[in-house]
Each structure stands twice: as structure tokens, then as C-alpha cells.
N, C-alpha and C. Protein backbone atom coordinates (compact mmCIF):
# COMPACT_ATOMS: atom_id res chain seq x y z
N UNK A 1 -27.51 -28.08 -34.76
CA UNK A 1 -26.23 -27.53 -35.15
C UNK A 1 -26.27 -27.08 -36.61
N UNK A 2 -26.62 -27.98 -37.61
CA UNK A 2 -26.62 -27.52 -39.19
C UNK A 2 -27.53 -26.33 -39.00
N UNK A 3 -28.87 -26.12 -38.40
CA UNK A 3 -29.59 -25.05 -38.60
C UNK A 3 -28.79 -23.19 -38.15
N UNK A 4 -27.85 -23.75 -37.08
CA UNK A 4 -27.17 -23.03 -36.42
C UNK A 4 -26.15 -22.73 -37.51
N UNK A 5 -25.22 -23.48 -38.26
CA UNK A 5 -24.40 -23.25 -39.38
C UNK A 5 -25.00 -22.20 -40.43
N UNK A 6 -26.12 -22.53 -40.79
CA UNK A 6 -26.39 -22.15 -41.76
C UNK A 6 -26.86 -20.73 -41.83
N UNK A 7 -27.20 -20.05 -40.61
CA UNK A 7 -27.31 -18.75 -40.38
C UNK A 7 -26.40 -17.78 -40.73
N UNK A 8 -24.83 -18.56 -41.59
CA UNK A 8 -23.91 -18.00 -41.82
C UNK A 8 -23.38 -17.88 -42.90
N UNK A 9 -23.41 -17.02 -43.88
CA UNK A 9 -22.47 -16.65 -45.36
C UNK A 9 -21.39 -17.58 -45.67
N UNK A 10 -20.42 -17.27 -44.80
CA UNK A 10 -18.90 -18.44 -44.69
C UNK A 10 -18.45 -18.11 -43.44
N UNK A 11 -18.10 -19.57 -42.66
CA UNK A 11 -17.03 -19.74 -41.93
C UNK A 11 -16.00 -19.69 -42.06
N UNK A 12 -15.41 -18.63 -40.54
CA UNK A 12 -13.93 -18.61 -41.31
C UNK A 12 -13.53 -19.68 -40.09
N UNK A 13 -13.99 -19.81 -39.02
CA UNK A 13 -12.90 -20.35 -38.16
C UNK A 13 -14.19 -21.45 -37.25
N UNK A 14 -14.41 -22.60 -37.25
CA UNK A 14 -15.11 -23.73 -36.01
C UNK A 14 -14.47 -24.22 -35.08
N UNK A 15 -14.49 -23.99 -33.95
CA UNK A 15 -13.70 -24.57 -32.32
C UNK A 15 -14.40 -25.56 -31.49
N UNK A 16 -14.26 -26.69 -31.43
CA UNK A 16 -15.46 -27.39 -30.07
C UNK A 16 -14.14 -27.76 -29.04
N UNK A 17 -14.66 -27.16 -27.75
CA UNK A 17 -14.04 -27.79 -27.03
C UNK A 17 -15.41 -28.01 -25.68
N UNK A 18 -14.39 -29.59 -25.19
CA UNK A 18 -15.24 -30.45 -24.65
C UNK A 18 -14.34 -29.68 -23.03
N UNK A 19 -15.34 -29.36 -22.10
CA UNK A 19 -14.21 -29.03 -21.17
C UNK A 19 -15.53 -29.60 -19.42
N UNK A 20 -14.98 -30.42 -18.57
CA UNK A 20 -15.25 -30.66 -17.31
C UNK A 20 -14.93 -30.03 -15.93
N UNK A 21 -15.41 -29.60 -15.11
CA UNK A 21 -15.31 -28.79 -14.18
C UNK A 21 -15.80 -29.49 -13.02
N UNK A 22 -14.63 -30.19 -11.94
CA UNK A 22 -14.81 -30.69 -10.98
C UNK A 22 -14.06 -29.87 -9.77
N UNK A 23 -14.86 -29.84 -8.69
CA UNK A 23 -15.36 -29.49 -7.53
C UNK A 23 -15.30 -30.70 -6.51
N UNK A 24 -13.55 -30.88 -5.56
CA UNK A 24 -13.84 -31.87 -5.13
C UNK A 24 -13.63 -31.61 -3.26
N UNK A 25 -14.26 -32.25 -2.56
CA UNK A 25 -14.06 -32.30 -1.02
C UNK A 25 -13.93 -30.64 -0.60
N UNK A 26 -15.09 -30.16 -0.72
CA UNK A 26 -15.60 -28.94 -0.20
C UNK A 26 -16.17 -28.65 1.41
N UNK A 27 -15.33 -28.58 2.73
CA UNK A 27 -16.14 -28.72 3.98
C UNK A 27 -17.52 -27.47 3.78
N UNK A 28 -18.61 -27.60 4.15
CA UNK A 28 -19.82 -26.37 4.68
C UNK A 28 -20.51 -26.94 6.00
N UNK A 29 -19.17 -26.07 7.18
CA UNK A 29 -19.84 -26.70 8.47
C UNK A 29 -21.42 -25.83 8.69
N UNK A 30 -22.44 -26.01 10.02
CA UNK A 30 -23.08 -25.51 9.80
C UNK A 30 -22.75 -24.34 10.87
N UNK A 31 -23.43 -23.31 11.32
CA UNK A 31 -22.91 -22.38 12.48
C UNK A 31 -23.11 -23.03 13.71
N UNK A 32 -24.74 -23.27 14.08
CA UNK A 32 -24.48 -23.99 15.03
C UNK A 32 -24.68 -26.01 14.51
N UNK A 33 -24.26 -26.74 15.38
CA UNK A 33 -24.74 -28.25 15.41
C UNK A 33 -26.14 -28.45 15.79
N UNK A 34 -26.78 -29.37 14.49
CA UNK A 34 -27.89 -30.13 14.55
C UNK A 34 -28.22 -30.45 15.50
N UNK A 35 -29.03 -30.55 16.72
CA UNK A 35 -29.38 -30.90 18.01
C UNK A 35 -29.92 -32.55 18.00
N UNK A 36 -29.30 -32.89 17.09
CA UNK A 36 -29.61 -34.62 17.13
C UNK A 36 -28.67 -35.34 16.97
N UNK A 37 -28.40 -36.57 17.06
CA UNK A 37 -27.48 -36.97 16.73
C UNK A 37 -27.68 -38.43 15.83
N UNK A 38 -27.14 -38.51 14.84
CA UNK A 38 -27.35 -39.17 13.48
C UNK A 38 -26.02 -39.73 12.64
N UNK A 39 -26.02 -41.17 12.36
CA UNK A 39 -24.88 -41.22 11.61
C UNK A 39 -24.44 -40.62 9.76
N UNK A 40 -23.56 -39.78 10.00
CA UNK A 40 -23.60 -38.98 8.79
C UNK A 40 -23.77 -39.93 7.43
N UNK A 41 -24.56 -39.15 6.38
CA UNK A 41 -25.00 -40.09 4.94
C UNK A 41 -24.90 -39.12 3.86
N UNK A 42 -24.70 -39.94 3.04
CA UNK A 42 -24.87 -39.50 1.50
C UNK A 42 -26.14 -39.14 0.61
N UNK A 43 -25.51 -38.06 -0.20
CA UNK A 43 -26.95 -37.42 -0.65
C UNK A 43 -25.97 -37.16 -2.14
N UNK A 44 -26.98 -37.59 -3.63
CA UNK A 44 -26.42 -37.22 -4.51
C UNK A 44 -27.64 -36.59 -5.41
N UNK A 45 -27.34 -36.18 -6.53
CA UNK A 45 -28.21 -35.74 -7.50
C UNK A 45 -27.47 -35.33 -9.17
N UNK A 46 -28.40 -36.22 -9.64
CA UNK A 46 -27.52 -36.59 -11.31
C UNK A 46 -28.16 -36.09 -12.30
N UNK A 47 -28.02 -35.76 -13.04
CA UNK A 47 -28.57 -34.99 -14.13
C UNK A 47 -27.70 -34.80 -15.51
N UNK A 48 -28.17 -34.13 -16.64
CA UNK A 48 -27.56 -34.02 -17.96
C UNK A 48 -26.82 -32.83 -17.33
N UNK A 49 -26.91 -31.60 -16.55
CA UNK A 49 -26.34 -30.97 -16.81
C UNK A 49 -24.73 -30.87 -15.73
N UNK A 50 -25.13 -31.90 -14.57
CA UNK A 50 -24.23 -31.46 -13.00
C UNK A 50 -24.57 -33.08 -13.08
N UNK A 51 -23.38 -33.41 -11.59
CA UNK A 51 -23.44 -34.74 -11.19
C UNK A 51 -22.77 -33.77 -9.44
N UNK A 52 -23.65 -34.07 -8.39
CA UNK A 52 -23.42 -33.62 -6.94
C UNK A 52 -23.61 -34.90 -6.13
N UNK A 53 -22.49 -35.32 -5.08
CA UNK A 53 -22.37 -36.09 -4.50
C UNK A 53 -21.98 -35.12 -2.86
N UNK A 54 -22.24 -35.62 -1.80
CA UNK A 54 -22.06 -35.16 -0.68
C UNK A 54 -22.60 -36.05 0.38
N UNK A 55 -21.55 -35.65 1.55
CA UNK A 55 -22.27 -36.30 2.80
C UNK A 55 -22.74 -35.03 3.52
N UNK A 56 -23.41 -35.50 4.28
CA UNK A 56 -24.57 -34.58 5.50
C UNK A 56 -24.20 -35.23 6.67
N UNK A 57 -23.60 -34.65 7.50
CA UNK A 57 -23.53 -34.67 8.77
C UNK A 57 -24.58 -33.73 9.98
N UNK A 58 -24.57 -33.91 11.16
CA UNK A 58 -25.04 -32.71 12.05
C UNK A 58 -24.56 -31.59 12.09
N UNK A 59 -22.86 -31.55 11.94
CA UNK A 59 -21.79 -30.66 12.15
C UNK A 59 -21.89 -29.90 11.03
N UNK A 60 -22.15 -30.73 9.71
CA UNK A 60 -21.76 -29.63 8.24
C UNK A 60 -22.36 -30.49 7.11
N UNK A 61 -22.16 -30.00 5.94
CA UNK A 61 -22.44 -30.71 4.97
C UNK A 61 -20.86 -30.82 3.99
N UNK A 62 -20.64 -31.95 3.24
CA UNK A 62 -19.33 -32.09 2.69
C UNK A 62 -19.82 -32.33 1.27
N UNK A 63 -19.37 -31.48 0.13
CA UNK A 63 -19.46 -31.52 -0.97
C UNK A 63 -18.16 -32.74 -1.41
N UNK A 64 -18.35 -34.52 -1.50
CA UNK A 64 -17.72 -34.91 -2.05
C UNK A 64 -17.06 -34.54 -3.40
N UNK A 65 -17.72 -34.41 -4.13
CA UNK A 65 -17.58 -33.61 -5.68
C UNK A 65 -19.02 -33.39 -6.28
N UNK A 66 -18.31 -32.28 -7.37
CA UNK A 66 -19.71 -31.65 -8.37
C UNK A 66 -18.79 -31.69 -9.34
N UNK A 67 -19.45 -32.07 -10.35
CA UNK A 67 -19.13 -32.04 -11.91
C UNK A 67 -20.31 -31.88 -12.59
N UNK A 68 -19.21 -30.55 -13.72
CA UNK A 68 -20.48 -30.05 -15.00
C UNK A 68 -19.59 -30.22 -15.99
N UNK A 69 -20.16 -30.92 -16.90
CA UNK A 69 -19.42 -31.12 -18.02
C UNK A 69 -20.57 -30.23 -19.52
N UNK A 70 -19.29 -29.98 -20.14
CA UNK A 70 -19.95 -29.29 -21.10
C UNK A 70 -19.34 -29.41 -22.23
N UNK A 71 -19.49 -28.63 -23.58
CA UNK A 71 -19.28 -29.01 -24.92
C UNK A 71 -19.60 -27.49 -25.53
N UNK A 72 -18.57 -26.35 -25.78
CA UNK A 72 -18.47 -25.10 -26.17
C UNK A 72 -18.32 -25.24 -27.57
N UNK A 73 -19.14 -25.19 -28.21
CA UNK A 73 -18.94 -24.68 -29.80
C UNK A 73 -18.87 -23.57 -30.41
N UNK A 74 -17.86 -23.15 -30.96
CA UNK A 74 -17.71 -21.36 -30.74
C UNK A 74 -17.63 -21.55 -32.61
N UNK A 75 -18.45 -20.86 -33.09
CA UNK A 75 -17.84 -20.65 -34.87
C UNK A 75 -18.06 -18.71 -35.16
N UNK A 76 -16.77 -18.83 -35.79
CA UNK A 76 -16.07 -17.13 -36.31
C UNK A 76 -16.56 -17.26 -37.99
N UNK A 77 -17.64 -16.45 -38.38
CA UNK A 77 -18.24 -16.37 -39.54
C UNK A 77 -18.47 -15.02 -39.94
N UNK A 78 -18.60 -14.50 -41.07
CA UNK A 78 -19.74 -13.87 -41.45
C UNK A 78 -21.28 -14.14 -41.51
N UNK A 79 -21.99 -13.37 -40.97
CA UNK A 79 -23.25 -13.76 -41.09
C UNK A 79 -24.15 -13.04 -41.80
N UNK A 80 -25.47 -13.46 -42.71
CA UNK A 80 -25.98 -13.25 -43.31
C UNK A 80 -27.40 -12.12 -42.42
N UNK A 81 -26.99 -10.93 -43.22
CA UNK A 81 -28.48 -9.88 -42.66
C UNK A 81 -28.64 -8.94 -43.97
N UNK A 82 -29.40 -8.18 -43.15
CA UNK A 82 -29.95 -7.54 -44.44
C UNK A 82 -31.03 -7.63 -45.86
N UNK A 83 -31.02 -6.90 -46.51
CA UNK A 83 -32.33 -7.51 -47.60
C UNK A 83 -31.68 -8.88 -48.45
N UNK A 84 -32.48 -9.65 -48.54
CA UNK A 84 -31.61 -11.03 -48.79
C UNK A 84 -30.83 -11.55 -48.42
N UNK A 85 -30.18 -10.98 -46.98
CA UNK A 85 -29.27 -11.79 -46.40
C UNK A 85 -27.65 -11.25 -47.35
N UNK A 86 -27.73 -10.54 -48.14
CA UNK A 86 -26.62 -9.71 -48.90
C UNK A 86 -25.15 -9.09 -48.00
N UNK A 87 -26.14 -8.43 -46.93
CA UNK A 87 -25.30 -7.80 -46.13
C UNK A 87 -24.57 -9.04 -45.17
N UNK A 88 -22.84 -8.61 -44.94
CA UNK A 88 -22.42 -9.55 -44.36
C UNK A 88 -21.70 -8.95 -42.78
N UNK A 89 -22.05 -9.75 -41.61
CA UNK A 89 -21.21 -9.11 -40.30
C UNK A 89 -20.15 -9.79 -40.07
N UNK A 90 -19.61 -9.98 -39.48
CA UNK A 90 -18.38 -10.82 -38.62
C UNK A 90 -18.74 -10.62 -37.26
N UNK A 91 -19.10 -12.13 -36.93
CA UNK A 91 -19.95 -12.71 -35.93
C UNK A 91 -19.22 -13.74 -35.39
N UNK A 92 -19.14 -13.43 -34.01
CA UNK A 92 -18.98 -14.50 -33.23
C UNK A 92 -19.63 -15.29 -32.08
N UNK A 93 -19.72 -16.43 -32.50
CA UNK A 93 -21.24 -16.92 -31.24
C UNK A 93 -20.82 -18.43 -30.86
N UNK A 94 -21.37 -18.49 -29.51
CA UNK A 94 -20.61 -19.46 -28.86
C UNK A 94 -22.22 -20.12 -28.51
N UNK A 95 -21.79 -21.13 -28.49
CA UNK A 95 -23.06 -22.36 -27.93
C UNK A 95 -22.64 -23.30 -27.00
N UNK A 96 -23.34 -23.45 -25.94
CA UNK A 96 -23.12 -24.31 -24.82
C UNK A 96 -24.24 -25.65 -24.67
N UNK A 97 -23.23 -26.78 -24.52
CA UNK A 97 -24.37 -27.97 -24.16
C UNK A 97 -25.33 -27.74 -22.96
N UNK A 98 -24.39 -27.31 -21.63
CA UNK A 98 -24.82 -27.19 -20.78
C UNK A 98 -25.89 -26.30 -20.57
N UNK A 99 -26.87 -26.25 -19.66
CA UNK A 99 -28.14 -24.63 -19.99
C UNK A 99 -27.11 -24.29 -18.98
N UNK A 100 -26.16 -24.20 -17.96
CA UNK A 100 -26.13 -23.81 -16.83
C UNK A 100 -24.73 -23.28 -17.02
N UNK A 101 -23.99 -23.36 -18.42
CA UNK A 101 -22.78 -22.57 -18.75
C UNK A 101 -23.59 -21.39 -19.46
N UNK A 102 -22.49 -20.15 -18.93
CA UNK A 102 -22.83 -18.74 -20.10
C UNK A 102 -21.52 -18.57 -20.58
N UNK A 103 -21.50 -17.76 -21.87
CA UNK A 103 -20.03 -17.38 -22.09
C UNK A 103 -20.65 -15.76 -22.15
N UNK A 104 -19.96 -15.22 -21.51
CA UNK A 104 -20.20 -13.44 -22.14
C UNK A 104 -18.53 -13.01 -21.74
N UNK A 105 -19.05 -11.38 -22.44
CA UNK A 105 -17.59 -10.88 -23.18
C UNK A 105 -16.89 -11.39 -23.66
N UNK A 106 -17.50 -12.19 -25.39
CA UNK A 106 -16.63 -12.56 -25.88
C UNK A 106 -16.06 -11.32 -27.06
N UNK A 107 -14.56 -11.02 -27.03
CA UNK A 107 -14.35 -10.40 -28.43
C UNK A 107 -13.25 -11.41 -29.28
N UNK A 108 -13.20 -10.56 -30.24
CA UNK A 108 -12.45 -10.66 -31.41
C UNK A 108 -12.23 -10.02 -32.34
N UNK A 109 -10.97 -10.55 -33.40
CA UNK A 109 -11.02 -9.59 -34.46
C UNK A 109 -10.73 -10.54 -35.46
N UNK A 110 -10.42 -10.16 -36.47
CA UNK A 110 -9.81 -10.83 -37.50
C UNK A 110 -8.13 -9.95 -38.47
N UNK A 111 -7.31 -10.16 -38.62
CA UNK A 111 -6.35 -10.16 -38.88
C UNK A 111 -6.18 -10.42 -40.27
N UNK A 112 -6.08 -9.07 -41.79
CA UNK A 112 -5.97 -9.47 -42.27
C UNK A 112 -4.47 -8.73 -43.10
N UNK A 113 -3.49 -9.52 -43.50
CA UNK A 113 -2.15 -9.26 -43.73
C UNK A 113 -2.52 -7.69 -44.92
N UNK A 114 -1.54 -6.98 -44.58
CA UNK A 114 -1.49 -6.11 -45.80
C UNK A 114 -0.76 -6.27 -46.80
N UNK A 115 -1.63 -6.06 -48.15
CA UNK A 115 -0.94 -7.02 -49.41
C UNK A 115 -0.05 -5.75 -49.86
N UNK A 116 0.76 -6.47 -50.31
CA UNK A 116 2.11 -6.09 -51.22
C UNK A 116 1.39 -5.20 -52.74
N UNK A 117 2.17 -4.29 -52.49
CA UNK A 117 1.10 -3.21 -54.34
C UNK A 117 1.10 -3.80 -55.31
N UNK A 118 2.19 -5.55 -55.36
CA UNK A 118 1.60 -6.13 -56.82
C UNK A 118 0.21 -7.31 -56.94
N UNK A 119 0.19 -6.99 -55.38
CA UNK A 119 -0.88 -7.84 -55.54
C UNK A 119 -2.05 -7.31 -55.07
N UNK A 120 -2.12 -5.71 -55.88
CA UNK A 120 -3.79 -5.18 -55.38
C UNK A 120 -4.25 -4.94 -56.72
N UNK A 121 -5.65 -4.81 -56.64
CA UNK A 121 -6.50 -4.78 -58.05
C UNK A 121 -5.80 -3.97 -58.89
N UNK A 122 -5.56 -2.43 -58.45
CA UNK A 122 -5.28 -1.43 -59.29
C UNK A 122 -3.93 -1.72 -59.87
N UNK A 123 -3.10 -2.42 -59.45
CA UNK A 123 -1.58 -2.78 -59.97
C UNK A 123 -2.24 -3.83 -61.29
N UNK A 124 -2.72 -5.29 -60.91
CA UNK A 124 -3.43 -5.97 -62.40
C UNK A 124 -3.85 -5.46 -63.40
N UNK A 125 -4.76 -4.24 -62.76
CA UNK A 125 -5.55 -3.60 -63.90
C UNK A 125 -4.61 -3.01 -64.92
N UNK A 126 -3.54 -2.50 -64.16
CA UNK A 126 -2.76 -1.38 -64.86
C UNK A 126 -1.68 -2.51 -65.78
N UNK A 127 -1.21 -3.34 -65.05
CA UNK A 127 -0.53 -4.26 -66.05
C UNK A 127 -1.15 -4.47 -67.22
N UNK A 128 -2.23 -4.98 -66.50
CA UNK A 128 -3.28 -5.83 -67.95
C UNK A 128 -3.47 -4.23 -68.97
N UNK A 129 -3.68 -3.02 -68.58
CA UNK A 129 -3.52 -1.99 -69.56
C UNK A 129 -2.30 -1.92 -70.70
N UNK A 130 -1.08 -1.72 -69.63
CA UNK A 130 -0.10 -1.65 -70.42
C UNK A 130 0.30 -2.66 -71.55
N UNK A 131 0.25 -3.95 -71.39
CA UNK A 131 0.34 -5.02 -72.03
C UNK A 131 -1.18 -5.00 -73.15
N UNK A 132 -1.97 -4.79 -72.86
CA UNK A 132 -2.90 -4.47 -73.34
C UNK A 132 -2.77 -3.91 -74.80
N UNK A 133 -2.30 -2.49 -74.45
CA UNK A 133 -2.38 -1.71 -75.40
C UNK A 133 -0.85 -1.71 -75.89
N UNK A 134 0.64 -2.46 -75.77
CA UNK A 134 1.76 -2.58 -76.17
C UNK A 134 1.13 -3.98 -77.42
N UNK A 135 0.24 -4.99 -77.13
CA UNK A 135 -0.07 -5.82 -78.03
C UNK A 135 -1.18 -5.01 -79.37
N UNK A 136 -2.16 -4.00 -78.41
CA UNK A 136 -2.57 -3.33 -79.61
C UNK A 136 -2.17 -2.72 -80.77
N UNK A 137 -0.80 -1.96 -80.01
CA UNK A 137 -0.28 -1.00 -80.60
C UNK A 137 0.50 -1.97 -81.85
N UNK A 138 0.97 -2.98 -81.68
CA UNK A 138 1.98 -3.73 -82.34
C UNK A 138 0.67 -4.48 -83.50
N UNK A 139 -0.18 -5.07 -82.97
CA UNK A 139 -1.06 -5.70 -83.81
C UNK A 139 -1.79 -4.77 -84.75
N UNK A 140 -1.93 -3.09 -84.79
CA UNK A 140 -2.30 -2.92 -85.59
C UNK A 140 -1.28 -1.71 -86.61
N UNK A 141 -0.11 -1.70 -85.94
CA UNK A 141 1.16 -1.80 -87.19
C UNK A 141 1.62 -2.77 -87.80
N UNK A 142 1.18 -3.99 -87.40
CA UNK A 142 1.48 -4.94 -88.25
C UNK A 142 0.22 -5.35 -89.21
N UNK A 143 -0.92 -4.90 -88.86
CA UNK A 143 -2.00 -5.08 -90.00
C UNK A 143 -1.67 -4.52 -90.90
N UNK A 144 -1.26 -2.64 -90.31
CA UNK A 144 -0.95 -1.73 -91.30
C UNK A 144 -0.04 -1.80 -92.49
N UNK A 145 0.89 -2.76 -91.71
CA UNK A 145 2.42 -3.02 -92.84
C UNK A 145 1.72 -3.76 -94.02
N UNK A 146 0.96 -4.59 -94.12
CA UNK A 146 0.44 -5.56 -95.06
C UNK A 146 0.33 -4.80 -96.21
């Protein structure tokens, strides 16, 4: 995960969500019946990524439940490219615990408010001018008066 962080200029936004996906009492008869006859049993299979439980009959197979649990880490950054890593994108990338989750089509945007004209560079600059040169102007008629 840190190696994964660090591929990035600044984060603007980190999300984990932990999310489970159960699958319960699924009938799959078969077309025709097993030509034997057998008392129906259980069949499971466990793993990091799924947990499958079911009975097997002649007639069908019954998906008691399937569960995949997973752990989505999604972080909204700029990311570092370019010569030195200078150049910046707005990147969004999602990581899954599971190998057996994908996320695709993810978009986004970012939203940024439009500032008010006293609070853009060229308005400061121009203050800081005027004031600027109203203290000049005064500081060096008052040298002059001396």
C-alpha cells in the first residue's frame, strides 16, 4: 500500500470500503437425473478469495451459499509523470483485495469552486501596487519636506 501511495504528488481524496457478496440457496437442477441413486452430500471449497458451500444431489446441484469478500481501496490524487515526476495528472485508481474483483469504468472529476475577483492573483497584485506606490508616493514627499 505505502509503495502504491507514493506513486502520487498529493492526495486529494482516500476511500476503503470493505464490501461482502453473498449468494444464498441457488437450485441448478440437472436436465436429465443421475441414473443412480445416492444420498445427497455436501461439497465445499474455501479459500482467501470465495468461500462455496453446496449440496449435490442426482436431481441438481444446490448452491447453499458463496461468499467473496473484498476490500476496495480507491485513492483520487495527482500523480507524478514526466521528467522528474514534475508533471502532474489527476488519477484515479482503485485496488482490490480480491484477484477475482475488477472495477472498470471508473470516472470522475474534480470540482473546483470559482473564486470571487478579490480573491484572484491579479486583484492582490494590483492592491499590493496601489498601496504600494500611495506609501511611495507619500514616503518620498515626506523625505522631500525635510
Amino acid at each position: 500500500m505505502k509503495a502504491w501511495i507514493e506513486k502520487f504528488k498529493t492526495i486529494k481524496t482516500g476511500i476503503v470500503i470493505h464490501e461482502k457478496t453473498i449468494i444464498k440457496e441457488v437450485a441448478v437442477p440437472f436436465e436429465t437425473k443421475i441414473p443412480c441413486d445416492f444420498k445427497p452430500f455436501t461439497a465445499f471449497k474455501l479459500n482467501k478469495d470465495y468461500k462455496f458451500y453446496s449440496t449435490i444431489a442426482n436431481t441438481g446441484l444446490t448452491i447453499d451459499s458463496l461468499i467473496i469478500p473484498n476490500t476496495a481501496s480507491i485513492i483520487v490524487g495527482d500523480k507524478k509523470s514526466g521528467f522528474l515526476g514534475m508533471k502532474r495528472d489527476l488519477t484515479i485508481e482503485v485496488k482490490n483485495s480480491n484477484s477475482l474483483m475488477q472495477a472498470s469504468n471508473i470516472t470522475g472529476y474534480t470540482y473546483t469552486p470559482k473564486k470571487k475577483f478579490y480573491e484572484k492573483t491579479w486583484f492582490h497584485l494590483a492592491v499590493g501596487g496601489v498601496i504600494g506606490g500611495v506609501v511611495g508616493i507619500k514616503g518620498y514627499k515626506y523625505l522631500n519636506n525635510k
